[in-house]
N, C-alpha and C. Protein backbone atom coordinates (compact mmCIF):
# COMPACT_ATOMS: atom_id res chain seq x y z
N UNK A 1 100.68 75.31 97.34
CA UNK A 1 101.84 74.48 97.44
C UNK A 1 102.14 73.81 96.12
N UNK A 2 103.51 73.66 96.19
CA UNK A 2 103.94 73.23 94.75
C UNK A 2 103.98 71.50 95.13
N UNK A 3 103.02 70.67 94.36
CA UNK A 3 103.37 68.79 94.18
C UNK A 3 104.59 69.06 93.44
N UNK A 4 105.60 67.88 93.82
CA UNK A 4 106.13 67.33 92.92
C UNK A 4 106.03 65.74 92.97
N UNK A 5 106.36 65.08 92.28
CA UNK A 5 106.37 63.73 92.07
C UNK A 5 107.78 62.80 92.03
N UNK A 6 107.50 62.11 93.38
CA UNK A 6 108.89 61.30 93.72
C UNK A 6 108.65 60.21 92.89
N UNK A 7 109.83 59.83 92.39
CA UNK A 7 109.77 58.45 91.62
C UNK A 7 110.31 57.14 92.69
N UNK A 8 110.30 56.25 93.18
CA UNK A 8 110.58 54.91 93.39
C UNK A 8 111.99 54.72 92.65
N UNK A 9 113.11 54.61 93.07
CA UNK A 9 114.28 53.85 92.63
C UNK A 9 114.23 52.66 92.15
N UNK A 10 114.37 52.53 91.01
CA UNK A 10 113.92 50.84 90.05
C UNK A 10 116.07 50.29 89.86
N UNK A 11 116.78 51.08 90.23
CA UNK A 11 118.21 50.71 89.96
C UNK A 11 118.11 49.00 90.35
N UNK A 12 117.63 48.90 91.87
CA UNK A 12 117.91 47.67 92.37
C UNK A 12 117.12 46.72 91.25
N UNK A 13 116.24 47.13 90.64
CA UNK A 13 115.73 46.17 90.16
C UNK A 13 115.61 45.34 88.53
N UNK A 14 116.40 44.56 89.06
CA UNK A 14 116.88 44.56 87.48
C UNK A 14 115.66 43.82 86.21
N UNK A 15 114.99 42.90 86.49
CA UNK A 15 114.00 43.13 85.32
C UNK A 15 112.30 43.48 85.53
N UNK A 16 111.51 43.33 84.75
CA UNK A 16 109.99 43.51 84.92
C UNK A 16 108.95 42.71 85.64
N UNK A 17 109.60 41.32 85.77
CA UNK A 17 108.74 40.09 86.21
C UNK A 17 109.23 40.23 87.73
N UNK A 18 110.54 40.69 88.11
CA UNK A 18 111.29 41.08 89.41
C UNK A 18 110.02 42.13 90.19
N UNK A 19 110.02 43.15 89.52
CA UNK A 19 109.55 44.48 89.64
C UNK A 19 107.64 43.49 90.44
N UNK A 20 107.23 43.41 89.64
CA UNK A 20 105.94 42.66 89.99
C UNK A 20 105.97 41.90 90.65
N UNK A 21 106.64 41.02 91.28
CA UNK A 21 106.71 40.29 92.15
C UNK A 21 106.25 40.39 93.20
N UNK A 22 106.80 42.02 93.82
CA UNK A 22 106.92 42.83 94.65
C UNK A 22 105.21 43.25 95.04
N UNK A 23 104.74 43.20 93.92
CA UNK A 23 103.47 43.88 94.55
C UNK A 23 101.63 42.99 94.01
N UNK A 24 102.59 41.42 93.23
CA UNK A 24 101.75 40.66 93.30
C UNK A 24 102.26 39.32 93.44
N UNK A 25 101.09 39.07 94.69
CA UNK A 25 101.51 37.55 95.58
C UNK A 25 102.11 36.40 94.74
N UNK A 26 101.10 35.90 93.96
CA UNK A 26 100.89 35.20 92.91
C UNK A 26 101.68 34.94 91.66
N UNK A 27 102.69 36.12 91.49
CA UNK A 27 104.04 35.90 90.82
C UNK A 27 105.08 35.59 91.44
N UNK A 28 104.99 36.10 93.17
CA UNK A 28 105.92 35.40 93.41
C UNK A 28 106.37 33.95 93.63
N UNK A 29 104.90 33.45 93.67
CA UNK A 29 104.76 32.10 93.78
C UNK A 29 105.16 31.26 92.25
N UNK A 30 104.78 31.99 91.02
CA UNK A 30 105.18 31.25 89.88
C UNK A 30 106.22 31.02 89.95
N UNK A 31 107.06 32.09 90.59
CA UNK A 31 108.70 32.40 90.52
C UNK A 31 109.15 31.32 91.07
N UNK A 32 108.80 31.07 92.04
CA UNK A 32 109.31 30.26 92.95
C UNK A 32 109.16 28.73 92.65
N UNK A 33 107.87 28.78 91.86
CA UNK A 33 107.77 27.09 91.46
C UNK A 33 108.59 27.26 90.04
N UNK A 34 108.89 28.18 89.27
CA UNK A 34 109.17 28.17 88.15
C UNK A 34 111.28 27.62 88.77
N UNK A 35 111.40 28.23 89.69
CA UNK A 35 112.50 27.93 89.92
C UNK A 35 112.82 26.09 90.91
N UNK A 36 111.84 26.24 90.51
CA UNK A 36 111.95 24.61 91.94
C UNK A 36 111.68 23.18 90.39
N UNK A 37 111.26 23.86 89.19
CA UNK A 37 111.24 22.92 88.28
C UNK A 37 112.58 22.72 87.19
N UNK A 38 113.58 23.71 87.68
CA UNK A 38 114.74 24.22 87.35
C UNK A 38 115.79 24.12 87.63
N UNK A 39 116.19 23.70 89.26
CA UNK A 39 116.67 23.57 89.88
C UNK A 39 116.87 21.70 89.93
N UNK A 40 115.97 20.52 89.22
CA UNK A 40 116.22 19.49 89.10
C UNK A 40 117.05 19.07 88.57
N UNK A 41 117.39 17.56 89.10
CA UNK A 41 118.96 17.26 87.72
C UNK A 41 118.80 17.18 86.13
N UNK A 42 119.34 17.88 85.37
CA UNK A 42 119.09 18.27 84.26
C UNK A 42 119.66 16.86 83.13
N UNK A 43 120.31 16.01 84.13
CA UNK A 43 120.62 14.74 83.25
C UNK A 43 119.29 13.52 83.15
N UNK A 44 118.52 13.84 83.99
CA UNK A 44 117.69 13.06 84.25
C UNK A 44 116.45 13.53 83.60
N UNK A 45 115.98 14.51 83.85
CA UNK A 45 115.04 14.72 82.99
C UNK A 45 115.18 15.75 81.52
N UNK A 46 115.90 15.05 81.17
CA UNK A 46 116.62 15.26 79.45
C UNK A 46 115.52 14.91 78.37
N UNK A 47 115.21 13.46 78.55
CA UNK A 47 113.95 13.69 78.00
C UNK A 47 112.41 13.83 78.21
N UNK A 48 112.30 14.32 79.30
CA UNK A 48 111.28 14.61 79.87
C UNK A 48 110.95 16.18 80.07
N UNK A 49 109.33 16.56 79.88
CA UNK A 49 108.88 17.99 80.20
C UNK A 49 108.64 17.98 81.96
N UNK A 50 109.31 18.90 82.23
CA UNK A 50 108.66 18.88 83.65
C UNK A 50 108.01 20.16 83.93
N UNK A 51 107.15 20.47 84.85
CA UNK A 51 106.76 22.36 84.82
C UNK A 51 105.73 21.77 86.56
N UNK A 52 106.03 23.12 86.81
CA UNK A 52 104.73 23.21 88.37
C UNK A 52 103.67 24.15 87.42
N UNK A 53 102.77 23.67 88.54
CA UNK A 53 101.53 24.56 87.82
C UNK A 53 100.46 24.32 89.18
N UNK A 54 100.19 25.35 89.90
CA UNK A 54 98.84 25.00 90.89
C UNK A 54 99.68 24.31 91.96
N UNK A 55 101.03 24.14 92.61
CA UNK A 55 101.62 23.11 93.28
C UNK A 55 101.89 21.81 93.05
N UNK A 56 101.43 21.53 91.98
CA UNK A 56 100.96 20.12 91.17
C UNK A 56 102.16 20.04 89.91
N UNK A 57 102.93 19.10 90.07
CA UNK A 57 104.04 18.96 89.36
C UNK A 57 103.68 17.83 88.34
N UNK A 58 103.96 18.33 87.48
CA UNK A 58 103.91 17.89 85.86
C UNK A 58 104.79 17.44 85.01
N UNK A 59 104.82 15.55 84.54
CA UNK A 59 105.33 14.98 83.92
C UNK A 59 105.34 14.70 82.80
N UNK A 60 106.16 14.68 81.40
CA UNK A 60 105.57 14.36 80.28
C UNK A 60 106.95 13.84 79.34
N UNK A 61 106.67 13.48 78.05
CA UNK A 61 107.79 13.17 77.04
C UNK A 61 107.80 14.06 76.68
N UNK A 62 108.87 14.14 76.23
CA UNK A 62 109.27 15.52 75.31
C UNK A 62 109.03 15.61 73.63
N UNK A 63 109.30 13.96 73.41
CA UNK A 63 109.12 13.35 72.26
C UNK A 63 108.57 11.81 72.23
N UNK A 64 107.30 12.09 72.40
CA UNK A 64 106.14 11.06 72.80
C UNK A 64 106.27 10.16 71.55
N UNK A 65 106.28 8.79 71.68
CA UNK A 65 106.43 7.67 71.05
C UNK A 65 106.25 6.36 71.53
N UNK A 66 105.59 5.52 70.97
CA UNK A 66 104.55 4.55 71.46
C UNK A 66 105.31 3.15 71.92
N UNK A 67 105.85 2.74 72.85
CA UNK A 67 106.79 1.53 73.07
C UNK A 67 106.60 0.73 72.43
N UNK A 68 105.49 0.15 71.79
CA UNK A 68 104.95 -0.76 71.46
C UNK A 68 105.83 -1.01 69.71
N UNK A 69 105.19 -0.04 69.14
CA UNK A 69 105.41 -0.04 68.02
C UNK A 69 106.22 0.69 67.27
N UNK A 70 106.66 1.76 68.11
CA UNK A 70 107.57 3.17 68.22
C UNK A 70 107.06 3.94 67.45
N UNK A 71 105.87 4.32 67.31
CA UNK A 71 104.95 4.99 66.51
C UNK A 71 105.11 6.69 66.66
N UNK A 72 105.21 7.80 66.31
CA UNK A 72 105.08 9.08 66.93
C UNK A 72 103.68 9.41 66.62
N UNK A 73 102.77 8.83 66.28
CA UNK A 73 101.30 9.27 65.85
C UNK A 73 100.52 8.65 67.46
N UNK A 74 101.05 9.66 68.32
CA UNK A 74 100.13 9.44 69.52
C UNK A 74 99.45 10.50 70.14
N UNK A 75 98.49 10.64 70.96
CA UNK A 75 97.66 11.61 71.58
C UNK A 75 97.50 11.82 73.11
N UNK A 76 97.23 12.48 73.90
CA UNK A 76 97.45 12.80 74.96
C UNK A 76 96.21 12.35 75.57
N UNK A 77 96.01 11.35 76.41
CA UNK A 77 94.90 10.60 76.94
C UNK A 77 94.86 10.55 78.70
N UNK A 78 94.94 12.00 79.08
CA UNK A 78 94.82 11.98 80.18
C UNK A 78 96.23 12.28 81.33
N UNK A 79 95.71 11.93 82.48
CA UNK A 79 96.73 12.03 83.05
C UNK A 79 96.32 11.05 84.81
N UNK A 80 97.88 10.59 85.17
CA UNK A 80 97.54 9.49 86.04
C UNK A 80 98.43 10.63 87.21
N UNK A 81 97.50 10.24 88.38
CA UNK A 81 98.32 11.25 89.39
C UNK A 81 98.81 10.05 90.94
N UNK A 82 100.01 10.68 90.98
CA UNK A 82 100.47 10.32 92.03
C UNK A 82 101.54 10.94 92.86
N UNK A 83 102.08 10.69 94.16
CA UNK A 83 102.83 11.03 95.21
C UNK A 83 104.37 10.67 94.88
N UNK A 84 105.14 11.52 94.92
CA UNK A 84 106.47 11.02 94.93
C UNK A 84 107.41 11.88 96.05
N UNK A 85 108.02 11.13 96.91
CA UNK A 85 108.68 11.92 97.80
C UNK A 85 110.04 12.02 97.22
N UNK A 86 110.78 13.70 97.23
CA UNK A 86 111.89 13.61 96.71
C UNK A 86 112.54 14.46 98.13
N UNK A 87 114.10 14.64 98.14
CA UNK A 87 114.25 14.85 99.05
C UNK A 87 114.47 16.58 100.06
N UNK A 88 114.35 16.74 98.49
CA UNK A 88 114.45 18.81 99.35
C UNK A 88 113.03 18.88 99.25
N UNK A 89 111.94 18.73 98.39
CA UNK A 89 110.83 19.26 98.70
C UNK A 89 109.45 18.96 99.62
N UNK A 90 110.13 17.26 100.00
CA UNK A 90 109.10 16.39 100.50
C UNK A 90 108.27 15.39 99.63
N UNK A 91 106.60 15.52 100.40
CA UNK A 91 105.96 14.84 99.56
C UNK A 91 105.81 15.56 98.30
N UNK A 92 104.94 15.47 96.79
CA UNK A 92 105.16 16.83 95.75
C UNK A 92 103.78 15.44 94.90
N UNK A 93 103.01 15.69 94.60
CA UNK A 93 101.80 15.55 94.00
C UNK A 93 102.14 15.60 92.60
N UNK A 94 102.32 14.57 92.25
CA UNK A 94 102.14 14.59 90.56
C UNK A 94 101.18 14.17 89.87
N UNK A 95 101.34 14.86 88.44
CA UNK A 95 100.49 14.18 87.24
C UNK A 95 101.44 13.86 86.22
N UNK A 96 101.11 12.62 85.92
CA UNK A 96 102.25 11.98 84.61
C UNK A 96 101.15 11.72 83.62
N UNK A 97 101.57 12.01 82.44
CA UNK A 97 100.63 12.57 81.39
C UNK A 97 100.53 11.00 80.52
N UNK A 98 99.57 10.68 80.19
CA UNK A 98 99.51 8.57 79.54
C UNK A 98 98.93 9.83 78.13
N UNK A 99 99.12 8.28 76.98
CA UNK A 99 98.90 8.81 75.88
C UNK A 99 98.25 7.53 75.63
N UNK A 100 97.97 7.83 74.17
CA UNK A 100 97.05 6.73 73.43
C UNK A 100 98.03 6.50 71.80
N UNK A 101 98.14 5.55 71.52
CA UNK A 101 98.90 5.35 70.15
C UNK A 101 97.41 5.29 69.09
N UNK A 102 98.16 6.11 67.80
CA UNK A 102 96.32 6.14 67.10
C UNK A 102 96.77 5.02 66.66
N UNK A 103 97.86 4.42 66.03
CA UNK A 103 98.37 3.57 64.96
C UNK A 103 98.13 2.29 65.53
N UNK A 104 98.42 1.71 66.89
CA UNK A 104 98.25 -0.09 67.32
C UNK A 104 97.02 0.13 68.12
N UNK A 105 96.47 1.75 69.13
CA UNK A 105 95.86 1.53 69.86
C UNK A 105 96.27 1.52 71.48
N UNK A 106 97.57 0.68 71.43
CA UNK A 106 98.16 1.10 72.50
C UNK A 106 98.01 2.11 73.86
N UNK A 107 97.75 2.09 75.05
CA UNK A 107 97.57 3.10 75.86
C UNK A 107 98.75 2.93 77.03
N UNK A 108 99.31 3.88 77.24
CA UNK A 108 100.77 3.99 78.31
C UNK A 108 100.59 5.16 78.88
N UNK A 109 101.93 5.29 79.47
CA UNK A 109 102.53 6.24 80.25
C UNK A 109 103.64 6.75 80.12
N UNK A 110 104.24 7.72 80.94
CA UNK A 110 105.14 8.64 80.57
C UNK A 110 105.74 7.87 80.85
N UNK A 111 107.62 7.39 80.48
CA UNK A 111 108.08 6.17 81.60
C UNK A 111 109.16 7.11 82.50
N UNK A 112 108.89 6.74 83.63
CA UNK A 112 110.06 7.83 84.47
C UNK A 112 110.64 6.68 85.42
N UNK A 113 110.87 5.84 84.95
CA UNK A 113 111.94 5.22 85.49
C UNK A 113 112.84 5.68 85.82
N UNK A 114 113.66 6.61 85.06
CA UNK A 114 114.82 7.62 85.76
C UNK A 114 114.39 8.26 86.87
N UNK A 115 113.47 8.16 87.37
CA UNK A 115 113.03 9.50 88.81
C UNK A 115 112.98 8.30 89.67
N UNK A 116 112.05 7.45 89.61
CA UNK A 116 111.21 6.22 90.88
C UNK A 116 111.49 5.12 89.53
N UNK A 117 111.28 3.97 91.08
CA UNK A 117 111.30 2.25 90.59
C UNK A 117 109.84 2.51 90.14
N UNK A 118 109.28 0.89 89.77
CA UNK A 118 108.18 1.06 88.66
C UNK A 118 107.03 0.95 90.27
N UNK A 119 107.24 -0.04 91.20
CA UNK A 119 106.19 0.46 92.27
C UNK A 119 106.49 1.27 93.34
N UNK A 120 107.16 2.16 92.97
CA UNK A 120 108.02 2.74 94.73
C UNK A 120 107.48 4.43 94.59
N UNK A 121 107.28 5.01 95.64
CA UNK A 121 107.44 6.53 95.45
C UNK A 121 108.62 7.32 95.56
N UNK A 122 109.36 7.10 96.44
CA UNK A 122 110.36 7.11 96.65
C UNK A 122 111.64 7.60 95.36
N UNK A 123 112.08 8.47 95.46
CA UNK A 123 112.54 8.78 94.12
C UNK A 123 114.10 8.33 94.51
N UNK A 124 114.95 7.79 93.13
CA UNK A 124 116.55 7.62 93.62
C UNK A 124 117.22 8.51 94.50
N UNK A 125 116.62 9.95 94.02
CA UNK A 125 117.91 10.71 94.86
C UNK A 125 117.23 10.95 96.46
N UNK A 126 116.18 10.59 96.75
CA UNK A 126 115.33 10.05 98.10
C UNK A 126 116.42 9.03 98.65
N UNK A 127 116.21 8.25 97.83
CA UNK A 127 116.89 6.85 98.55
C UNK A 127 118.03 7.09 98.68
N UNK A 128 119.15 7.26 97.61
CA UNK A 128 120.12 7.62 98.10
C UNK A 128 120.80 8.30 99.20
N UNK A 129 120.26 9.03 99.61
CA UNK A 129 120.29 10.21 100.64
C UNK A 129 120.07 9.38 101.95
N UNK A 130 119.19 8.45 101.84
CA UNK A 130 118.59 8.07 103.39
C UNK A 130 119.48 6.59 103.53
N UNK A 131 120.74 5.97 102.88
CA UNK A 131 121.56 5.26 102.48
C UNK A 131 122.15 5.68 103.02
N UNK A 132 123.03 7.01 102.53
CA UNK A 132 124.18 8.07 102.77
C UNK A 132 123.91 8.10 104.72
N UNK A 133 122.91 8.68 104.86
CA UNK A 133 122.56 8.88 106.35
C UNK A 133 122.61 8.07 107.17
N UNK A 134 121.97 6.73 106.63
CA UNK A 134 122.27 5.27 107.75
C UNK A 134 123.50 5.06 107.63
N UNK A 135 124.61 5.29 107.38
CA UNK A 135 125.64 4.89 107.02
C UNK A 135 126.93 5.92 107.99
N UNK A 136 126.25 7.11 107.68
CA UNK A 136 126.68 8.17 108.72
C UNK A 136 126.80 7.89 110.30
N UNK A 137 125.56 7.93 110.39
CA UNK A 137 124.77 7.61 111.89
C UNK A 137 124.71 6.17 112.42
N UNK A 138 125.38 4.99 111.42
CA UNK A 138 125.10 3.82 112.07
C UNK A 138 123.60 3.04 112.51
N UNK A 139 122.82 4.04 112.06
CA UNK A 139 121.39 3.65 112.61
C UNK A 139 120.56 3.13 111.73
N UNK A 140 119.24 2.90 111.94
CA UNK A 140 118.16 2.56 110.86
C UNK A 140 117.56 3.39 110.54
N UNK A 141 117.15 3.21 109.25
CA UNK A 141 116.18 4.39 109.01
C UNK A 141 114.89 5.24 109.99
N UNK A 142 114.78 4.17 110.38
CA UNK A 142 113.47 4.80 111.50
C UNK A 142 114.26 5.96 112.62
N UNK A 143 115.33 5.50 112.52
CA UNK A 143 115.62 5.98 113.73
C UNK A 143 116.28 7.40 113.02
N UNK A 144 116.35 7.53 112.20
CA UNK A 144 116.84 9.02 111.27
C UNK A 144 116.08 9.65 110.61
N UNK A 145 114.75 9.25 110.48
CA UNK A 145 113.70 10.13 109.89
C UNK A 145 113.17 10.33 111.72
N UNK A 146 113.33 10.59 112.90
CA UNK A 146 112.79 11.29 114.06
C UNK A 146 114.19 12.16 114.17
């Protein structure tokens, strides 16, 4: 008997990272967080790095500089983790990246005041939303998060 060799139709598929997706789990998942760090408001985190990595969402400056003294001679000293509920993804596990100033000494944090108040998890476009809804429904919040 004569083999021949069928090829797989690649037309539908338009690039390489597409193509793999398909036949490993684990890209499709980058894909998917790669697109969920992408999909944020792009006015807001302007100056900020954001990226998923592990499910674990990742905060940083883009152009790290020391409040104190406005120094750019700073170093990356860790990272402080916490919960922020936003409103398409839920709860979402962060790490916000603190630095160290070499020049005063200084030790901070990323400031994301644009996302959350300074003690709240709760992110603006959270709150907003659950504003919008009591307002809809006439009700209290309790009674619109069941």
């Amino acid at each position: 008997m004569l083999e021949t060799k069928i090829l797989a139709p690649d037309s539908d598929l338009f690039d390489q990272g597409y193509k793999l997706s398909y036949f490993c789990e684990g890209l499709s998942k980058y894909e998917e967080n790669h697109l969920k760090s992408f999909e944020r408001d792009v006015k807001v985190f302007k100056s900020l790095n954001v990226w998923y990595k592990r499910g674990v969402f990742h905060i940083e400056m883009r152009v790290p500089f020391c409040p104190e003294c406005f120094s750019k001679f700073v170093i990356k000293n860790g990272v402080k983790e916490r919960k922020l509920y936003f409103y398409y993804e839920g709860v979402v596990n962060t790490e916000i990246q603190t630095y160290k100033c070499k020049k005063c000494g200084n030790k901070f944090k990323t400031d994301i005041s644009d996302v959350v108040d300074g003690n709240s998890n709760f992110t603006h476009e959270f709150k907003e939303k659950c504003i919008e809804l009591a307002g809809l429904f006439f009700g209290s919040i309790r009674k619109i998060a069941l």
